[in-house]
N, C-alpha and C. Protein backbone atom coordinates (compact mmCIF):
# COMPACT_ATOMS: atom_id res chain seq x y z
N UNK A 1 63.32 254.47 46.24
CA UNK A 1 62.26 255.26 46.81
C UNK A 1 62.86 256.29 47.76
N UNK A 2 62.78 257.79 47.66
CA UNK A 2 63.28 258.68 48.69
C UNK A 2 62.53 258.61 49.85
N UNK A 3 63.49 259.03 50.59
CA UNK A 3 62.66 259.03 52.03
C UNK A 3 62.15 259.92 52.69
N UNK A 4 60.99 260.14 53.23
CA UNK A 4 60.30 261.07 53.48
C UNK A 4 60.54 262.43 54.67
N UNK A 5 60.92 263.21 54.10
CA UNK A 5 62.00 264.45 54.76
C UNK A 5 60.95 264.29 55.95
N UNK A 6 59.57 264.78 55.71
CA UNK A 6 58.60 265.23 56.93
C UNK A 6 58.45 264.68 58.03
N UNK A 7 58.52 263.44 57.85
CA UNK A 7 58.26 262.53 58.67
C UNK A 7 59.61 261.97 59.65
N UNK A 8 60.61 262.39 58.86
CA UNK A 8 61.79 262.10 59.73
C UNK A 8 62.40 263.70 60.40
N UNK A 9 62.24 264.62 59.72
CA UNK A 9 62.16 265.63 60.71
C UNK A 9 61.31 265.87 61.81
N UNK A 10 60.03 265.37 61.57
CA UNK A 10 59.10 265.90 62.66
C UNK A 10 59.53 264.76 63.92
N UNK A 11 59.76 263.88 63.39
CA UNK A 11 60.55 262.89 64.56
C UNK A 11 61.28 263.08 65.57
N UNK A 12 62.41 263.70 64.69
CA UNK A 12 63.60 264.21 65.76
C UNK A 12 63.44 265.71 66.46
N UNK A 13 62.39 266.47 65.59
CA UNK A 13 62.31 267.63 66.26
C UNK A 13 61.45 266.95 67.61
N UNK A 14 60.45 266.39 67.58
CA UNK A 14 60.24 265.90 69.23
C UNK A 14 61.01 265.18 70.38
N UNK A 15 61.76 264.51 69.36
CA UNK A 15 62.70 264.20 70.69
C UNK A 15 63.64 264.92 70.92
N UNK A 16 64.35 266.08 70.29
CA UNK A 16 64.83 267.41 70.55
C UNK A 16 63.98 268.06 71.19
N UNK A 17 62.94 268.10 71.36
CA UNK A 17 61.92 268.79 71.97
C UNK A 17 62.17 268.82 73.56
N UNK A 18 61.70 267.08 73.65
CA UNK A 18 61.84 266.95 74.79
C UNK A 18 62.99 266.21 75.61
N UNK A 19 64.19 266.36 74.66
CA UNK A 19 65.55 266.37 75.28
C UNK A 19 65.78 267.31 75.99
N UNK A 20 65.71 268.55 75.23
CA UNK A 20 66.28 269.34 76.01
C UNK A 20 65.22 270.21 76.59
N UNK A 21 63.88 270.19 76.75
CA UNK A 21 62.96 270.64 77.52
C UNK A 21 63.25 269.65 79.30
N UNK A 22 63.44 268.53 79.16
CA UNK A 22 64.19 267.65 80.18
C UNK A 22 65.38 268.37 80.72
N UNK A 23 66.63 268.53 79.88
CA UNK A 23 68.18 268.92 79.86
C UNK A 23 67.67 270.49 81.30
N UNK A 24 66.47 270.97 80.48
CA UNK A 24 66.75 272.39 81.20
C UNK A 24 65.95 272.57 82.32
N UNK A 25 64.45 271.51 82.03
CA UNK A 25 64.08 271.17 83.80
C UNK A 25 65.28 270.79 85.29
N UNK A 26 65.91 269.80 84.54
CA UNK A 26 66.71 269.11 85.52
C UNK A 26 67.94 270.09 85.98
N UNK A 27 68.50 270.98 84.94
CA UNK A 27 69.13 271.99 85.15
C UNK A 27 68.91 272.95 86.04
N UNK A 28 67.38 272.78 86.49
CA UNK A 28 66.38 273.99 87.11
C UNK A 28 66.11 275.74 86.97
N UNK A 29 66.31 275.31 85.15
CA UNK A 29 65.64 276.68 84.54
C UNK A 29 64.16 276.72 85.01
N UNK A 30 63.90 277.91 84.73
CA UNK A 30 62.50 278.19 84.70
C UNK A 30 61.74 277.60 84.00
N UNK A 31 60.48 277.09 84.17
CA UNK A 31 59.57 276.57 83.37
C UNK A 31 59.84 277.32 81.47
N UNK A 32 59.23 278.44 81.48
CA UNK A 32 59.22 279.42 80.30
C UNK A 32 60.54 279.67 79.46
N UNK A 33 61.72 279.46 80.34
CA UNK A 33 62.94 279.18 79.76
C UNK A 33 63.14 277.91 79.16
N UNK A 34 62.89 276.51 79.73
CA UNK A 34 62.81 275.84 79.69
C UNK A 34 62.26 275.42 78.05
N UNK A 35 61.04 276.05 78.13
CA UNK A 35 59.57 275.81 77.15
C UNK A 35 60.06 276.60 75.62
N UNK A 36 60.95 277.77 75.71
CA UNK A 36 61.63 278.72 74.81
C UNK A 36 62.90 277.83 73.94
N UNK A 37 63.86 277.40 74.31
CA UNK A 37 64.95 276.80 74.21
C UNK A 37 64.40 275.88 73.58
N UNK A 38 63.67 274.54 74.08
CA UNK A 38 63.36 273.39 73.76
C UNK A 38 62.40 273.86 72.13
N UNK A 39 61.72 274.61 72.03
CA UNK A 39 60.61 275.35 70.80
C UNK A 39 61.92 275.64 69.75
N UNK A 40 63.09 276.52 70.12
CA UNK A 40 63.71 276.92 69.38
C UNK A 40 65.07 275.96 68.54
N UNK A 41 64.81 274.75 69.95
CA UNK A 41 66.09 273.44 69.34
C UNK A 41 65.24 272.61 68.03
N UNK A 42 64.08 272.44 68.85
CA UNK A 42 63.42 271.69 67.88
C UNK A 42 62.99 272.18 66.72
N UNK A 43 62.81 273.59 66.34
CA UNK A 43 62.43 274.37 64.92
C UNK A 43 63.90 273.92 64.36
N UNK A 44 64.96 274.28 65.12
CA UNK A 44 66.24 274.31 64.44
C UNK A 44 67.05 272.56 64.24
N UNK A 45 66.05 272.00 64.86
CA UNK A 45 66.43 270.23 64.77
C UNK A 45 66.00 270.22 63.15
N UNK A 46 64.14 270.50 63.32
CA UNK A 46 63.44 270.29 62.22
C UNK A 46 64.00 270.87 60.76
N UNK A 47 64.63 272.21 61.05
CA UNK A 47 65.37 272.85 59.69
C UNK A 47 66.22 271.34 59.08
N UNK A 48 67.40 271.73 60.32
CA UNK A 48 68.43 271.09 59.78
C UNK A 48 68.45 269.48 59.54
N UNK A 49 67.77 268.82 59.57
CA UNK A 49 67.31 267.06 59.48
C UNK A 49 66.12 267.57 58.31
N UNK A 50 65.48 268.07 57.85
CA UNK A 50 65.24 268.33 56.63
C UNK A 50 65.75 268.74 55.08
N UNK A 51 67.32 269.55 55.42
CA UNK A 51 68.32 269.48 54.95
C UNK A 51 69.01 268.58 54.59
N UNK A 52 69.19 267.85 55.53
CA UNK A 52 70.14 266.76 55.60
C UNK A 52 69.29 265.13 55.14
N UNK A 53 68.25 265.45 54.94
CA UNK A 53 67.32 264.02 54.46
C UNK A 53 66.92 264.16 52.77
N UNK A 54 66.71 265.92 52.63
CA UNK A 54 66.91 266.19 51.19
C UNK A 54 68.22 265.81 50.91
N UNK A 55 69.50 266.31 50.99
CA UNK A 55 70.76 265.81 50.17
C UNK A 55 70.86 264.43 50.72
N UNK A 56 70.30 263.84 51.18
CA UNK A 56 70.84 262.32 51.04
C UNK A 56 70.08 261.85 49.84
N UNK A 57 68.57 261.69 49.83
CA UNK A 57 67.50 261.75 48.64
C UNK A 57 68.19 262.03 47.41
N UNK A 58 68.91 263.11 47.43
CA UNK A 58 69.38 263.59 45.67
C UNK A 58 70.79 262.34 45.93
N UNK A 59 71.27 262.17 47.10
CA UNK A 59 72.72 261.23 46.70
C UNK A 59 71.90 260.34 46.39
N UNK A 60 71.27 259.73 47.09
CA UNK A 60 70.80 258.15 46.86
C UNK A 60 70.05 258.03 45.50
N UNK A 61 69.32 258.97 44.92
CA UNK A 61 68.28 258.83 43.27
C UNK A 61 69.58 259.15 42.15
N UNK A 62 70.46 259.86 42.59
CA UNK A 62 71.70 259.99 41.58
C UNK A 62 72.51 258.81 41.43
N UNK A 63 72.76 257.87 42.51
CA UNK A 63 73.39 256.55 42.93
C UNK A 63 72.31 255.23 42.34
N UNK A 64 71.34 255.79 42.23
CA UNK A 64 70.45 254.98 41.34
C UNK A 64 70.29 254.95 40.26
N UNK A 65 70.22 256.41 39.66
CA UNK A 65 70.12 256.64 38.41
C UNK A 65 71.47 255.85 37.41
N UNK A 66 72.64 256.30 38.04
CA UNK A 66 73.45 256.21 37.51
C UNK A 66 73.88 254.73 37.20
N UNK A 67 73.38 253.70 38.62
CA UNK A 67 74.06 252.41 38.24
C UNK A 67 72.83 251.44 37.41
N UNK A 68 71.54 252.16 36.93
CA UNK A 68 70.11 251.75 36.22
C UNK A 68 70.88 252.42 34.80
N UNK A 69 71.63 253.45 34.35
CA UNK A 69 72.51 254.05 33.56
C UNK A 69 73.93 253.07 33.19
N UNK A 70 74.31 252.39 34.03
CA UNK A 70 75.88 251.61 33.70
C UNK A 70 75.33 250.06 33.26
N UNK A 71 73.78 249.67 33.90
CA UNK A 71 73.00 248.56 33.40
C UNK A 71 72.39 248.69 32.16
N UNK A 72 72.10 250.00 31.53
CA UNK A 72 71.58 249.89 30.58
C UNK A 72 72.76 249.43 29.57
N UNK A 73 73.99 250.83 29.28
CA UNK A 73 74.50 250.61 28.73
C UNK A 73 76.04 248.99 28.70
N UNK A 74 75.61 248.15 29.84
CA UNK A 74 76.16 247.33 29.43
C UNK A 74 75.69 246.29 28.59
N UNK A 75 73.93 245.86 28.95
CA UNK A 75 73.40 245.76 28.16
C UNK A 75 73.15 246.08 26.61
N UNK A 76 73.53 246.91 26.43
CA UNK A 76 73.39 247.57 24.90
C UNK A 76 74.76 247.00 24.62
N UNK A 77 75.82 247.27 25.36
CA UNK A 77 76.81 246.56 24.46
C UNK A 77 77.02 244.68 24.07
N UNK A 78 75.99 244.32 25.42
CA UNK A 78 76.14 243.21 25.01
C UNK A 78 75.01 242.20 23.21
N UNK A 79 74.24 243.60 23.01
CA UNK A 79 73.66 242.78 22.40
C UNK A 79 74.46 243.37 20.86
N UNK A 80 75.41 244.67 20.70
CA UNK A 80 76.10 244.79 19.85
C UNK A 80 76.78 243.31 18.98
N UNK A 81 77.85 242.63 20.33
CA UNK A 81 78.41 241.66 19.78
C UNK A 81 77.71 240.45 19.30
């Protein structure tokens, strides 16, 4: 079963959110600086962990396919003999 890109991006984009909306309070940016950065980590969390949850999905259904593929055909050879 693949795993659901959306739901694990939208995850980490909030706690990227408010990592570094934290990181830049405590830093004592400006509120609006603060609020900018944290918007722009988390769009760019959300890209890239959507990326990265698709190519695992194609490794893991190819890693499936293939060993549901080495079961078939051992099967077939066993009923040859």
């Amino acid at each position: 079963m693949p795993l659901d890109s959306r739901t694990i991006s939208i995850r980490i984009a909030v706690l990227c959110l408010f990592t570094v909306s934290f990181i830049g309070w405590f830093s004592g940016l400006a509120p609006m600086t603060c609020c900018k950065k944290a918007l722009i980590g988390a769009f760019a969390a959300y890209l890239i962990t959507g990326i990265i949850v698709n190519i695992l999905n194609q490794i893991l259904i190819s890693a499936y396919v293939q060993s549901k593929v080495e079961a078939r055909k051992k099967e077939m050879n066993g009923r040859e003999h």
